[in-house]
PDB file of N, CA and C in Angstrom:
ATOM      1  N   UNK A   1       0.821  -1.152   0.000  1.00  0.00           N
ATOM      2  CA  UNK A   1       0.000   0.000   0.000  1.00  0.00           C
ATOM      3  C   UNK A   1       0.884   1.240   0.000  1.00  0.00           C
ATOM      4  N   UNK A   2       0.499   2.605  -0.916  1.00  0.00           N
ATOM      5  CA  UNK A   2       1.413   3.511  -0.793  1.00  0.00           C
ATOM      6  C   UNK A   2       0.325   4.699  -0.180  1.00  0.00           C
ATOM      7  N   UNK A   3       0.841   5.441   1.010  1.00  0.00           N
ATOM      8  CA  UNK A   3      -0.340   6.547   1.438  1.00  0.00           C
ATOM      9  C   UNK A   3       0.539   6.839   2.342  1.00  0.00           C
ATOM     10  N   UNK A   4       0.010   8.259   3.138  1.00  0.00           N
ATOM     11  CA  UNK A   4       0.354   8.579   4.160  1.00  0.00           C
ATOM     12  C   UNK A   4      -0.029   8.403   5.348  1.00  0.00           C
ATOM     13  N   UNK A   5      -0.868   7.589   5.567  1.00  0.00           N
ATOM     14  CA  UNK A   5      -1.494   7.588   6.564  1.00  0.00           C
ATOM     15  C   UNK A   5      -1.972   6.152   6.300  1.00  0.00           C
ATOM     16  N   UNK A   6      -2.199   5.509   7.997  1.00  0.00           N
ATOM     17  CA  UNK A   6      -2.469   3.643   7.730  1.00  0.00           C
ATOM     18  C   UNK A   6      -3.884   3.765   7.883  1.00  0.00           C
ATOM     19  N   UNK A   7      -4.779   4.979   8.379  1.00  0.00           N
ATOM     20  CA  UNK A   7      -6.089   5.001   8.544  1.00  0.00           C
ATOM     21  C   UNK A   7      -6.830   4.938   6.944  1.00  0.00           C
ATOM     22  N   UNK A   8      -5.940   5.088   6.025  1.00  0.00           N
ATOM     23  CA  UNK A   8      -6.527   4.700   4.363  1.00  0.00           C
ATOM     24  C   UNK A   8      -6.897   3.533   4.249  1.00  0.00           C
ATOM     25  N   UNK A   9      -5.736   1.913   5.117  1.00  0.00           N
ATOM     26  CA  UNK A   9      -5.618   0.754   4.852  1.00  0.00           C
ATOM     27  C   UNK A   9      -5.698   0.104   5.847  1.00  0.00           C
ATOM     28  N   UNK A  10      -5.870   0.750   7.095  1.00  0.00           N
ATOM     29  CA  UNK A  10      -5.816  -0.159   8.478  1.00  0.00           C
ATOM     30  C   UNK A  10      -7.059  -1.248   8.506  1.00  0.00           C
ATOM     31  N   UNK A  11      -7.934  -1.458   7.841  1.00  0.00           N
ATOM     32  CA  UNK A  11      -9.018  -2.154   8.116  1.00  0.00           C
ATOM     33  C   UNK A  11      -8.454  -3.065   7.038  1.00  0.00           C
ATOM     34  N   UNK A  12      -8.722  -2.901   5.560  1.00  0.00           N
ATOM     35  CA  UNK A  12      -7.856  -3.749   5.002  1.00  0.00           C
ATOM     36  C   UNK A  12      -6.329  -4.738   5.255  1.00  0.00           C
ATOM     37  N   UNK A  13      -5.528  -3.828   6.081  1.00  0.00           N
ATOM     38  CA  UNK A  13      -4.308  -4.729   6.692  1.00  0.00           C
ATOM     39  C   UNK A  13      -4.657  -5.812   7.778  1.00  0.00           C
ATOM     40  N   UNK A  14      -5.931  -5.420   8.755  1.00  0.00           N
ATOM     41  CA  UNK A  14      -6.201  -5.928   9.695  1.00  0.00           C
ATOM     42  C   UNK A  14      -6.604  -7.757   8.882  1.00  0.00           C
ATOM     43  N   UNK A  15      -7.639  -7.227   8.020  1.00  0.00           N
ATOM     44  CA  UNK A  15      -8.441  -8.486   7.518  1.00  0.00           C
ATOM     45  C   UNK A  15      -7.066  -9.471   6.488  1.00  0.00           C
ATOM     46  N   UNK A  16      -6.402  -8.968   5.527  1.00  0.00           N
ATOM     47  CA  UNK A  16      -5.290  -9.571   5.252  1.00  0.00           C
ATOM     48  C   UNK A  16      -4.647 -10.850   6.071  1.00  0.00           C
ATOM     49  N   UNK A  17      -4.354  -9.711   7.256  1.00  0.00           N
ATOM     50  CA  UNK A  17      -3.410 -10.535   8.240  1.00  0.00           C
ATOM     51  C   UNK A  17      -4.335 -11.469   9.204  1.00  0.00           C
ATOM     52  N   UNK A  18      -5.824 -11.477   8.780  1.00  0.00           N
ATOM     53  CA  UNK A  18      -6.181 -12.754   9.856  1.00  0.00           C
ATOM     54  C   UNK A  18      -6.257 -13.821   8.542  1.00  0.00           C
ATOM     55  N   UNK A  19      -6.441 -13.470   7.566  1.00  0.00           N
ATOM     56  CA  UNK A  19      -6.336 -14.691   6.799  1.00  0.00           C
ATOM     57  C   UNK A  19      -4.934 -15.639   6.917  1.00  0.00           C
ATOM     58  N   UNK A  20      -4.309 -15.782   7.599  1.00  0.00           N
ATOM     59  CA  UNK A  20      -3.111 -16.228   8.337  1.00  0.00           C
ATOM     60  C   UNK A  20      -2.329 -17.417   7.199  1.00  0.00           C
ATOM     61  N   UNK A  21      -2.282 -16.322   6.250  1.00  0.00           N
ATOM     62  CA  UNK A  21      -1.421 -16.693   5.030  1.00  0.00           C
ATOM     63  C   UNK A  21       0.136 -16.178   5.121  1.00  0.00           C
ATOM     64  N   UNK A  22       0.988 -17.279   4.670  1.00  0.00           N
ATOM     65  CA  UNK A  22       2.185 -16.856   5.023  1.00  0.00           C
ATOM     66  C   UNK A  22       2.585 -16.310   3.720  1.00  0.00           C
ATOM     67  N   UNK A  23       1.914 -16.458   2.671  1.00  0.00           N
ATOM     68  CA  UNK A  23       2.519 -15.514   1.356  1.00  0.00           C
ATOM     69  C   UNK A  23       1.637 -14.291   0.637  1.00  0.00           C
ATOM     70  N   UNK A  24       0.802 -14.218   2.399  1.00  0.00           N
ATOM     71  CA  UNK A  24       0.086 -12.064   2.295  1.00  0.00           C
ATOM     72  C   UNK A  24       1.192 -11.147   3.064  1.00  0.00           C
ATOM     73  N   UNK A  25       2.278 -10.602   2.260  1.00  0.00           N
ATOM     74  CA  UNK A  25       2.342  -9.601   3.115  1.00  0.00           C
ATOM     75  C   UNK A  25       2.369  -8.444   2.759  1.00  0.00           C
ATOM     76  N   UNK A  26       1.903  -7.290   4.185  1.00  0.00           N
ATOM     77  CA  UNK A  26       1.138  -6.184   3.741  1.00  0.00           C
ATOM     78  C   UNK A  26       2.390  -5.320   4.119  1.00  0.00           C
ATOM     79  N   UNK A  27       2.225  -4.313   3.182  1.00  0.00           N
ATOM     80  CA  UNK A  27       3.730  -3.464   3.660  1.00  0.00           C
ATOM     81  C   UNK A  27       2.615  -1.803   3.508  1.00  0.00           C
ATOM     82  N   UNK A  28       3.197  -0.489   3.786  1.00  0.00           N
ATOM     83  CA  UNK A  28       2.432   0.547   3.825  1.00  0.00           C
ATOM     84  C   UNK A  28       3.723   1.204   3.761  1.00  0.00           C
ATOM     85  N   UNK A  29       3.931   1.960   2.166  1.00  0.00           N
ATOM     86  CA  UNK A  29       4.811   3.067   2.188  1.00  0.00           C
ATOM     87  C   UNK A  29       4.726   3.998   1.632  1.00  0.00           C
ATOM     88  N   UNK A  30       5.321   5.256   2.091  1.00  0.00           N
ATOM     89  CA  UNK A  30       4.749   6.667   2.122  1.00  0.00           C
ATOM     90  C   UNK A  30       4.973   7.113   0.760  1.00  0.00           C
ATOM     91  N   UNK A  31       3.897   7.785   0.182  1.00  0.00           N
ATOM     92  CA  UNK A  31       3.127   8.053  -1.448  1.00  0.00           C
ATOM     93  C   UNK A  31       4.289   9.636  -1.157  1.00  0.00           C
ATOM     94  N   UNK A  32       5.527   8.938  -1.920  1.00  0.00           N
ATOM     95  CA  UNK A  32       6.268  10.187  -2.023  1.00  0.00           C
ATOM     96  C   UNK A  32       6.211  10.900  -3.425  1.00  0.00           C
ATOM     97  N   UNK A  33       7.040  11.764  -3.745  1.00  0.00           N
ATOM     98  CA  UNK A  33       6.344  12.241  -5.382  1.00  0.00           C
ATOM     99  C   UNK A  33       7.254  11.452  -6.704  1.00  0.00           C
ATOM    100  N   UNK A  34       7.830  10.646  -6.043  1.00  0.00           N
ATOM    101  CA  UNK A  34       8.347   9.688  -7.264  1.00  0.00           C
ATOM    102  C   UNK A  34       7.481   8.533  -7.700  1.00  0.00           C
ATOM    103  N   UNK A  35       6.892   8.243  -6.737  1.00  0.00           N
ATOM    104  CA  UNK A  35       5.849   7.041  -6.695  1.00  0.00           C
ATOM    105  C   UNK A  35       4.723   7.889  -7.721  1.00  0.00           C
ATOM    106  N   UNK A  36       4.258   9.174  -6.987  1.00  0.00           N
ATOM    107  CA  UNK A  36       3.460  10.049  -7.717  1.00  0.00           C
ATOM    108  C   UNK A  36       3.221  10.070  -9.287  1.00  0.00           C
ATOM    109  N   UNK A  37       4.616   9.992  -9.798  1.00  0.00           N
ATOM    110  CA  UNK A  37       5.212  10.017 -11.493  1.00  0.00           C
ATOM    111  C   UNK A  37       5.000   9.285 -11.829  1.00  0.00           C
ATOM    112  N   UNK A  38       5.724   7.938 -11.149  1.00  0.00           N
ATOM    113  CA  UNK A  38       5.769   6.341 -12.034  1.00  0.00           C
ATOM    114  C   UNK A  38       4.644   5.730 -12.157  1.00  0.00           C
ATOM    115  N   UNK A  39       3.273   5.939 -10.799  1.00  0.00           N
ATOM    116  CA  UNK A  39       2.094   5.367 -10.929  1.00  0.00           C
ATOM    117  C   UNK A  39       0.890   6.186 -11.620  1.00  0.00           C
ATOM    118  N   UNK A  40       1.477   7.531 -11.328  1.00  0.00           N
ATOM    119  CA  UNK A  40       0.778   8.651 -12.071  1.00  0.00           C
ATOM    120  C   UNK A  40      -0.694   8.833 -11.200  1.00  0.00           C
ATOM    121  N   UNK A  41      -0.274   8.693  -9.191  1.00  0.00           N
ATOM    122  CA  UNK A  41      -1.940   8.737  -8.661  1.00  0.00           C
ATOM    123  C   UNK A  41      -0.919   9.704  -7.694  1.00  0.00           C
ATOM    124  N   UNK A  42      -1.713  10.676  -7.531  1.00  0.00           N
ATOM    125  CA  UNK A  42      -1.718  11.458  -6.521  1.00  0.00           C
ATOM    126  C   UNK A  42      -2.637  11.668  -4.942  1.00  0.00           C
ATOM    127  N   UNK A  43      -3.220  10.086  -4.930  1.00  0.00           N
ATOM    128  CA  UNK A  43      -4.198   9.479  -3.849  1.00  0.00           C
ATOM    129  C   UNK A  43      -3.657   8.331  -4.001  1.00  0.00           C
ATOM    130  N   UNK A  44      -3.897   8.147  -2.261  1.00  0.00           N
ATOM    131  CA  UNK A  44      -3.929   6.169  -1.885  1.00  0.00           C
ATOM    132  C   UNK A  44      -4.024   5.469  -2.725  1.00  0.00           C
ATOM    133  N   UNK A  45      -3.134   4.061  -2.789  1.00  0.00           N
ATOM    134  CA  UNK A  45      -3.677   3.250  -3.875  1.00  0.00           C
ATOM    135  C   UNK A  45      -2.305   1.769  -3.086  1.00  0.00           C
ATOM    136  N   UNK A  46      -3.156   0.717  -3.684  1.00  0.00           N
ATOM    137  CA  UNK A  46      -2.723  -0.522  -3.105  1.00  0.00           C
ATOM    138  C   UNK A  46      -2.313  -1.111  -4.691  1.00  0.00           C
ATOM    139  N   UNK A  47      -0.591  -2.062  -4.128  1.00  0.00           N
ATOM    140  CA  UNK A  47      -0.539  -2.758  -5.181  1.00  0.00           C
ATOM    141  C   UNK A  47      -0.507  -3.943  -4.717  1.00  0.00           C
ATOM    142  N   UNK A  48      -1.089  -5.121  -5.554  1.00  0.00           N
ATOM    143  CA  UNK A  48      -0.596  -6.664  -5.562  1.00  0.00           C
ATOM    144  C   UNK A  48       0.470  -6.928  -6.106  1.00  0.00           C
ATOM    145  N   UNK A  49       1.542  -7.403  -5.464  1.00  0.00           N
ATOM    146  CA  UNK A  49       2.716  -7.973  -6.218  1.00  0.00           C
ATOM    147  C   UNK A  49       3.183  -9.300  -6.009  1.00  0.00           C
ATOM    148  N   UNK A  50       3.063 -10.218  -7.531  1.00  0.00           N
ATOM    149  CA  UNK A  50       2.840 -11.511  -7.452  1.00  0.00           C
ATOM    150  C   UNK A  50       4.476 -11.833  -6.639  1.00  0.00           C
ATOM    151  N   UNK A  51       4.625 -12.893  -6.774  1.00  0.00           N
ATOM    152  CA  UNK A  51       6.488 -13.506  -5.975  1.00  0.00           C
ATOM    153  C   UNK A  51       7.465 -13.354  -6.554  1.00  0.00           C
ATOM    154  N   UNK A  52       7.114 -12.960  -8.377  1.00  0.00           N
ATOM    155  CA  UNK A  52       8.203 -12.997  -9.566  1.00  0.00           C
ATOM    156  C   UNK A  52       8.431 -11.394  -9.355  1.00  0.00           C
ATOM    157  N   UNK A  53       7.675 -10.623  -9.037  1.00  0.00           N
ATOM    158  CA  UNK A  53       7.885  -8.925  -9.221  1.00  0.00           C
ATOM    159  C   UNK A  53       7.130  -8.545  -9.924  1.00  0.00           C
ATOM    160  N   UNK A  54       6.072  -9.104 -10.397  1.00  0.00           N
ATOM    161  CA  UNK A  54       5.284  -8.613 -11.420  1.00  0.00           C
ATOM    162  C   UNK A  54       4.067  -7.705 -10.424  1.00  0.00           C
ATOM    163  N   UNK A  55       3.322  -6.679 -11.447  1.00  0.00           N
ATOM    164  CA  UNK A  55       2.474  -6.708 -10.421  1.00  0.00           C
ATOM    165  C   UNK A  55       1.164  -6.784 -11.184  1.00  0.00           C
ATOM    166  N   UNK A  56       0.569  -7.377 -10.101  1.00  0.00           N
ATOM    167  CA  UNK A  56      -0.901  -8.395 -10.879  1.00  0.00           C
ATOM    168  C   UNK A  56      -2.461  -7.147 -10.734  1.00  0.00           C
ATOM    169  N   UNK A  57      -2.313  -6.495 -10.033  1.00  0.00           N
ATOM    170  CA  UNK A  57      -3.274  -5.280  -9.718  1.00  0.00           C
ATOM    171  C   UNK A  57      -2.358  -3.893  -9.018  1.00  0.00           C
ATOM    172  N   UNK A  58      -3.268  -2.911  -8.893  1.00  0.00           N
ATOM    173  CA  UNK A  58      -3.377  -1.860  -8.573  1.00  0.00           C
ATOM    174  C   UNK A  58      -5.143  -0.785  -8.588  1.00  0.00           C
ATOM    175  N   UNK A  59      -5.051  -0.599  -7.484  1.00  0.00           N
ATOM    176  CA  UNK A  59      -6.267   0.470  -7.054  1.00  0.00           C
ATOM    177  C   UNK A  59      -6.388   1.051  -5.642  1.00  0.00           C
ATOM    178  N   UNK A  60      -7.111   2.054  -6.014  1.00  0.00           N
ATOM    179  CA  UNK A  60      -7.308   3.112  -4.965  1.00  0.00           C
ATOM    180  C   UNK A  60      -8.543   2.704  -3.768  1.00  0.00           C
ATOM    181  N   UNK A  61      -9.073   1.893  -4.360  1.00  0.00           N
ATOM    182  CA  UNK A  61     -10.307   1.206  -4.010  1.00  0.00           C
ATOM    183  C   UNK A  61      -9.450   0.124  -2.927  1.00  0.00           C
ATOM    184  N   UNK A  62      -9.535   0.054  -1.509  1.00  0.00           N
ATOM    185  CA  UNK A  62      -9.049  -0.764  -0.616  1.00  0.00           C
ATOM    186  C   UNK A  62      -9.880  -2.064  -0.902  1.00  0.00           C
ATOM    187  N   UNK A  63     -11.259  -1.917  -0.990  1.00  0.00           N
ATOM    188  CA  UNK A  63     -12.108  -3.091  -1.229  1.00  0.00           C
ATOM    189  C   UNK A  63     -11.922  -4.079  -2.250  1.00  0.00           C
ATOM    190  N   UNK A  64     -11.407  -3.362  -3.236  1.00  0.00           N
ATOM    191  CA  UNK A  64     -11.367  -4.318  -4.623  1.00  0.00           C
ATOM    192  C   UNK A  64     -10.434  -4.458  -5.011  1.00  0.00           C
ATOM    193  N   UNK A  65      -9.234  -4.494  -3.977  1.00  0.00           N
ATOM    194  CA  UNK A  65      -7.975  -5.242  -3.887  1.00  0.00           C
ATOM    195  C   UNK A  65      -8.124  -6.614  -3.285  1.00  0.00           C
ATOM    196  N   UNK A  66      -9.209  -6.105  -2.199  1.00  0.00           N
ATOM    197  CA  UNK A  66      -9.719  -7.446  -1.170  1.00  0.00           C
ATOM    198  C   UNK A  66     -10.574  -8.727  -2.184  1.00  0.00           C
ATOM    199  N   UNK A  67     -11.182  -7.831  -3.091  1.00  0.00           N
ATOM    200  CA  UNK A  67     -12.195  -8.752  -4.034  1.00  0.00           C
ATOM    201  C   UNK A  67     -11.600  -9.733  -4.745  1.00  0.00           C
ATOM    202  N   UNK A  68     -10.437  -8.957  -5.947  1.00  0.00           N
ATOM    203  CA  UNK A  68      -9.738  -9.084  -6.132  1.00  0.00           C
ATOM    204  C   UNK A  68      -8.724 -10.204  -6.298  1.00  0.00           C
ATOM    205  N   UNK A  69      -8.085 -10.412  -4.977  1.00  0.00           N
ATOM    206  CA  UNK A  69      -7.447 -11.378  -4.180  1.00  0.00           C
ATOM    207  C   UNK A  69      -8.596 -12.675  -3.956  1.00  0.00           C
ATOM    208  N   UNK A  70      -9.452 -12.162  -3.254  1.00  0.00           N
ATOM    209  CA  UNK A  70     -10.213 -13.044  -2.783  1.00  0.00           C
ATOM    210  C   UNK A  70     -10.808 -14.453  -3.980  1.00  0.00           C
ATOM    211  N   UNK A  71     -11.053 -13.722  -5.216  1.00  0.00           N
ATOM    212  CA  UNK A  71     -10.895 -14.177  -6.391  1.00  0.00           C
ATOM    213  C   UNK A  71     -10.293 -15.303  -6.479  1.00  0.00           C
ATOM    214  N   UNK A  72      -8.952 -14.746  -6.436  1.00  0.00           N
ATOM    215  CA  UNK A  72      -7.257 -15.176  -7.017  1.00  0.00           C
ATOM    216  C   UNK A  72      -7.301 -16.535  -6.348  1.00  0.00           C
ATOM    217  N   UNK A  73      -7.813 -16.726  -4.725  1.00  0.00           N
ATOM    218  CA  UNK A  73      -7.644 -17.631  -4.119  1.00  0.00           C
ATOM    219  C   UNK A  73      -8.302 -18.586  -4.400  1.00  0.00           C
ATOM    220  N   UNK A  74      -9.585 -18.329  -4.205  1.00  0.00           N
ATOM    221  CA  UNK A  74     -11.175 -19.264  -4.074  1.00  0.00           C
ATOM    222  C   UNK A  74     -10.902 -19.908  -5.398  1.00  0.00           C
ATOM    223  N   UNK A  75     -11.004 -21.626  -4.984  1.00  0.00           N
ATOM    224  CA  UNK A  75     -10.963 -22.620  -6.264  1.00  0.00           C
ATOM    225  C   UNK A  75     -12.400 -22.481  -6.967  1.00  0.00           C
TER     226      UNK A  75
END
């Protein structure tokens, strides 16, 4: 997650981390203005990044990162 503040993602980090998966992890770092350029958002926004470095999503939407994922998992 990139923002300034964890009150953007704290409910989202909370629910992540009870799914007590050892290959969710949630990191939160500060939306400086380089991030600003390369992602081109000047608001909160969450990325998924698969294990290779790729990254599989991005949005501003905390929920439909959760959807998202939730997806990715469910057989």
């Amino acid at each position: 997650m990139f923002s300034n503040t964890l009150s953007d993602f704290g409910a989202l980090k909370t629910e992540l981390e009870s799914w007590n998966t050892e290959w969710v992890v949630f990191n939160l770092l500060p939306l400086n203005p380089q991030l600003v350029e390369v992602f081109g958002a000047n608001q909160s926004f969450s990325v998924l990044l698969r294990p290779d470095n790729y990254i599989a999503y991005v949005s501003s939407a905390p929920d439909r990162v959760k959807i998202y994922f939730k997806e990715l998992i469910t057989p």
